[in-house]
Protein backbone atom coordinates (compact mmCIF):
# COMPACT_ATOMS: atom_id res chain seq x y z
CA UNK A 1 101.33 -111.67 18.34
CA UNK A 2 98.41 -109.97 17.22
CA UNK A 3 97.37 -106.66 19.44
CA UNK A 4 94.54 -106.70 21.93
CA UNK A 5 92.21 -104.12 21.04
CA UNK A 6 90.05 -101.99 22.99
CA UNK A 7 86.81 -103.91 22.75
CA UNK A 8 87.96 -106.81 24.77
CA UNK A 9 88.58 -104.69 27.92
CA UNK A 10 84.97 -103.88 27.00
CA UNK A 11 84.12 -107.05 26.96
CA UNK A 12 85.73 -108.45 30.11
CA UNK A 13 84.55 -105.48 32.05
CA UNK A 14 80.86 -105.44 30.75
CA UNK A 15 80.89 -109.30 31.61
CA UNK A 16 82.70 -108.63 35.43
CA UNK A 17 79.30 -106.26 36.29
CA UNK A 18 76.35 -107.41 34.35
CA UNK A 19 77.13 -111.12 35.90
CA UNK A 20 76.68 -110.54 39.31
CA UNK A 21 73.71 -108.46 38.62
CA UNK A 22 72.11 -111.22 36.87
CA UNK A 23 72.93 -113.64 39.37
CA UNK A 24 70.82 -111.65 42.07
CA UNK A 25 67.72 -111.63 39.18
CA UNK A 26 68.11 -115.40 38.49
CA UNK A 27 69.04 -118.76 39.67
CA UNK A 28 71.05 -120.31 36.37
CA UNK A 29 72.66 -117.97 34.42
CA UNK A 30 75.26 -119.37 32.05
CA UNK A 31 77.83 -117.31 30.29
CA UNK A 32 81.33 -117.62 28.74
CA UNK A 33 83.87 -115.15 26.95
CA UNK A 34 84.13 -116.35 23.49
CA UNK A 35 88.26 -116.35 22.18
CA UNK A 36 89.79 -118.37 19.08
CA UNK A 37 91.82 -120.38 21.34
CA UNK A 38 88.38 -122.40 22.49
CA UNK A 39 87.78 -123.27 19.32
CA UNK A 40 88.91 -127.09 17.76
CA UNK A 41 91.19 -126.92 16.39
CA UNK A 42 92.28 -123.21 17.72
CA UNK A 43 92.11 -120.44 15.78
CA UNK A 44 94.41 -117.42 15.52
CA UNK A 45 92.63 -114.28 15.66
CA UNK A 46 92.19 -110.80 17.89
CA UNK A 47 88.22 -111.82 18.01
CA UNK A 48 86.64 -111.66 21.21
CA UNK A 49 82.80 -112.29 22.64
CA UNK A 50 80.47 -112.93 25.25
CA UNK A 51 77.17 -114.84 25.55
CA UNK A 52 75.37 -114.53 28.64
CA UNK A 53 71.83 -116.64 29.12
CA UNK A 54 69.32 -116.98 31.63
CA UNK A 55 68.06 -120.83 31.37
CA UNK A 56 64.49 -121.39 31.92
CA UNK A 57 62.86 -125.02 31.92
CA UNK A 58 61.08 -124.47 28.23
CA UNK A 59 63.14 -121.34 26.94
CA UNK A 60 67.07 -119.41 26.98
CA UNK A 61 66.59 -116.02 27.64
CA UNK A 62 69.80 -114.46 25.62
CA UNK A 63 70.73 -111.62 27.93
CA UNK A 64 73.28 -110.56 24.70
CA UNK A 65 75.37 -112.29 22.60
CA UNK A 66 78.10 -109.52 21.44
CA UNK A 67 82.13 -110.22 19.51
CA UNK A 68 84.50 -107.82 17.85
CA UNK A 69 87.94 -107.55 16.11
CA UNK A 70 87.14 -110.51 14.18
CA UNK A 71 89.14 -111.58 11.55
CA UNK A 72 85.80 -112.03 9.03
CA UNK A 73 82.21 -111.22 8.53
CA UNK A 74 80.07 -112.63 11.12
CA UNK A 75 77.61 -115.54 9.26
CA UNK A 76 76.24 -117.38 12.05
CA UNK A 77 76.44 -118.35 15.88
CA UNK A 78 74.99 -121.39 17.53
CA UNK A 79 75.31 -123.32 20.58
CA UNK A 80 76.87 -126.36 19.83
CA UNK A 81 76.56 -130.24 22.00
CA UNK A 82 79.58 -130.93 23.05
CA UNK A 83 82.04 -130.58 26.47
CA UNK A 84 85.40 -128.94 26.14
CA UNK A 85 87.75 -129.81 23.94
CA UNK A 86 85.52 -131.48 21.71
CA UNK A 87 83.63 -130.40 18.78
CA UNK A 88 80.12 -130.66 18.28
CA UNK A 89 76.39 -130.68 16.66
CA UNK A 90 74.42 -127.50 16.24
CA UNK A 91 72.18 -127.94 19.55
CA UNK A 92 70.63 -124.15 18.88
CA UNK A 93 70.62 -121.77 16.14
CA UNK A 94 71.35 -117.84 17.39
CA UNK A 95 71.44 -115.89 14.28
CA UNK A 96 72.35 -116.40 10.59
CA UNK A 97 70.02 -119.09 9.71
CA UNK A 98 66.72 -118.90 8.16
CA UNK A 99 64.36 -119.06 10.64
CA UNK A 100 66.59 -116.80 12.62
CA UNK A 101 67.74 -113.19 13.11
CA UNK A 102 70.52 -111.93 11.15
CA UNK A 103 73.83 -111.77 12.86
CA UNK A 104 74.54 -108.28 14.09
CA UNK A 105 77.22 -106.21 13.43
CA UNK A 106 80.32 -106.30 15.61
CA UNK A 107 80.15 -104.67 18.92
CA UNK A 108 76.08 -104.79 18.47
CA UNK A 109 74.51 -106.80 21.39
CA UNK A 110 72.03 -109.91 20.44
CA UNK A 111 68.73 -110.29 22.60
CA UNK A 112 66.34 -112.54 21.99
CA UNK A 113 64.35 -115.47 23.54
CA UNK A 114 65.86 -118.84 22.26
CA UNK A 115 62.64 -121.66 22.26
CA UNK A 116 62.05 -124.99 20.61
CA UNK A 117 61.87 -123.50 17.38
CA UNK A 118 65.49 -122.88 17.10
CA UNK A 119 66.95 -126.87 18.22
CA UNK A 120 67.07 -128.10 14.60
CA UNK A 121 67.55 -131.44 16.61
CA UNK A 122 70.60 -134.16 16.70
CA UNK A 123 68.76 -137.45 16.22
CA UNK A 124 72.16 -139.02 16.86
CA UNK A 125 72.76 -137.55 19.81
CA UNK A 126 68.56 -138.20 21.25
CA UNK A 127 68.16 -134.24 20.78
CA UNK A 128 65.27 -134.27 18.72
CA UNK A 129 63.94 -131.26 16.39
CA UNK A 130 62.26 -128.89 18.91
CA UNK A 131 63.50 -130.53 21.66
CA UNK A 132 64.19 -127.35 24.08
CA UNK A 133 63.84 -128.98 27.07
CA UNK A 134 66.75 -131.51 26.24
CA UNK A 135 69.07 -129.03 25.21
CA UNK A 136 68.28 -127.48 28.07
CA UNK A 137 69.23 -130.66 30.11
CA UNK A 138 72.79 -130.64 28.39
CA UNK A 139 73.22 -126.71 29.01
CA UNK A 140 73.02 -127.60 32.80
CA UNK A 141 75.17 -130.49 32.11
CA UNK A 142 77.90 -128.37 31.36
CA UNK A 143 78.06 -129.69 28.02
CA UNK A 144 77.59 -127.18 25.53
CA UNK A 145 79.67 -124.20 24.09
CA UNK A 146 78.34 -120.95 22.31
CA UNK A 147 80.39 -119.96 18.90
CA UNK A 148 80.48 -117.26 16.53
CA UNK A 149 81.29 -119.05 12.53
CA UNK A 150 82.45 -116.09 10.13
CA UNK A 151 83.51 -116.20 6.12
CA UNK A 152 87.37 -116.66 7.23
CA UNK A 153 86.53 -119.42 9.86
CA UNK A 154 83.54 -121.17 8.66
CA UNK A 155 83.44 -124.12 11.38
CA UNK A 156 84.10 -121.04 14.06
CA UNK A 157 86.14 -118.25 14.46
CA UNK A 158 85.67 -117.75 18.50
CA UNK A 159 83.85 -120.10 20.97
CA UNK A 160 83.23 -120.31 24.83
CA UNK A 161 82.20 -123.20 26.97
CA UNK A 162 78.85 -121.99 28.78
CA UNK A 163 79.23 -121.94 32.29
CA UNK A 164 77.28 -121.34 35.31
């Protein structure tokens, strides 16, 4: 059993007070704590994260996207199409691709606005590139996840269905 470290009281906490908060600044807030036993298949690992959004009708405005005690370097994170237990497309790029930030260190928060720029589209899916509000539509469906991908877990090391 691998030990729980620190950082994911940190975590849980910082999540149990900035959510209510938010909730009295905003009407749709999605968040999730991100753990290896989300992902599919699950993944073994002490890595732990939280996403927290506020969902506008043309933009996301990441409130912070923050992990640690992962088992590799951080290379990307996205939020994927797909409802739990099922793994999906890349509905929005987060950090780590080219026309995005760099991933941050562990235990360094993400902000930033996510916009139509970053839905490099799933034309199989009818989510076409730069289609925000659409991905938007399946973020208040309920059927989306946010995950963290690192060099020992390229497909994802630690995901979380986002929630309202």
């Amino acid at each position: 059993m691998k030990k729980l470290y620190p950082f994911t009281v940190l975590v849980v906490a910082t999540f149990v007070l900035v959510m209510p908060c938010m909730l009295a600044m905003a009407q749709e807030i999605r968040g999730t704590v991100l753990v290896g036993s989300q992902e599919i298949p699950a993944v073994s690992t002490a890595g732990v994260g939280l996403f927290v959004a506020q969902v506008f009708d043309s933009s996301i405005d990441m409130q912070t996207l923050i992990y640690a005690s992962l088992e590799g370097s951080v290379t990307r994170a996205h939020i994927h199409l797909g409802q739990r237990g099922v793994a999906g497309a890349i509905l929005i790029n987060i950090c780590g691709e080219p026309s995005t930030p760099t991933c941050p260190a562990p235990g360094t928060p993400l902000t930033r606005t996510l916009t139509a720029a970053d839905v490099p589209g799933i034309t199989t899916q009818g989510i076409p590139a730069g289609g925000i509000a659409e991905a938007i539509r399946m973020i208040r469906a309920g059927l989306t996840y946010a995950n963290v991908h690192t060099s020992v877990s390229p497909a994802g090391e630690i995901r979380g269905q986002l929630e309202p």
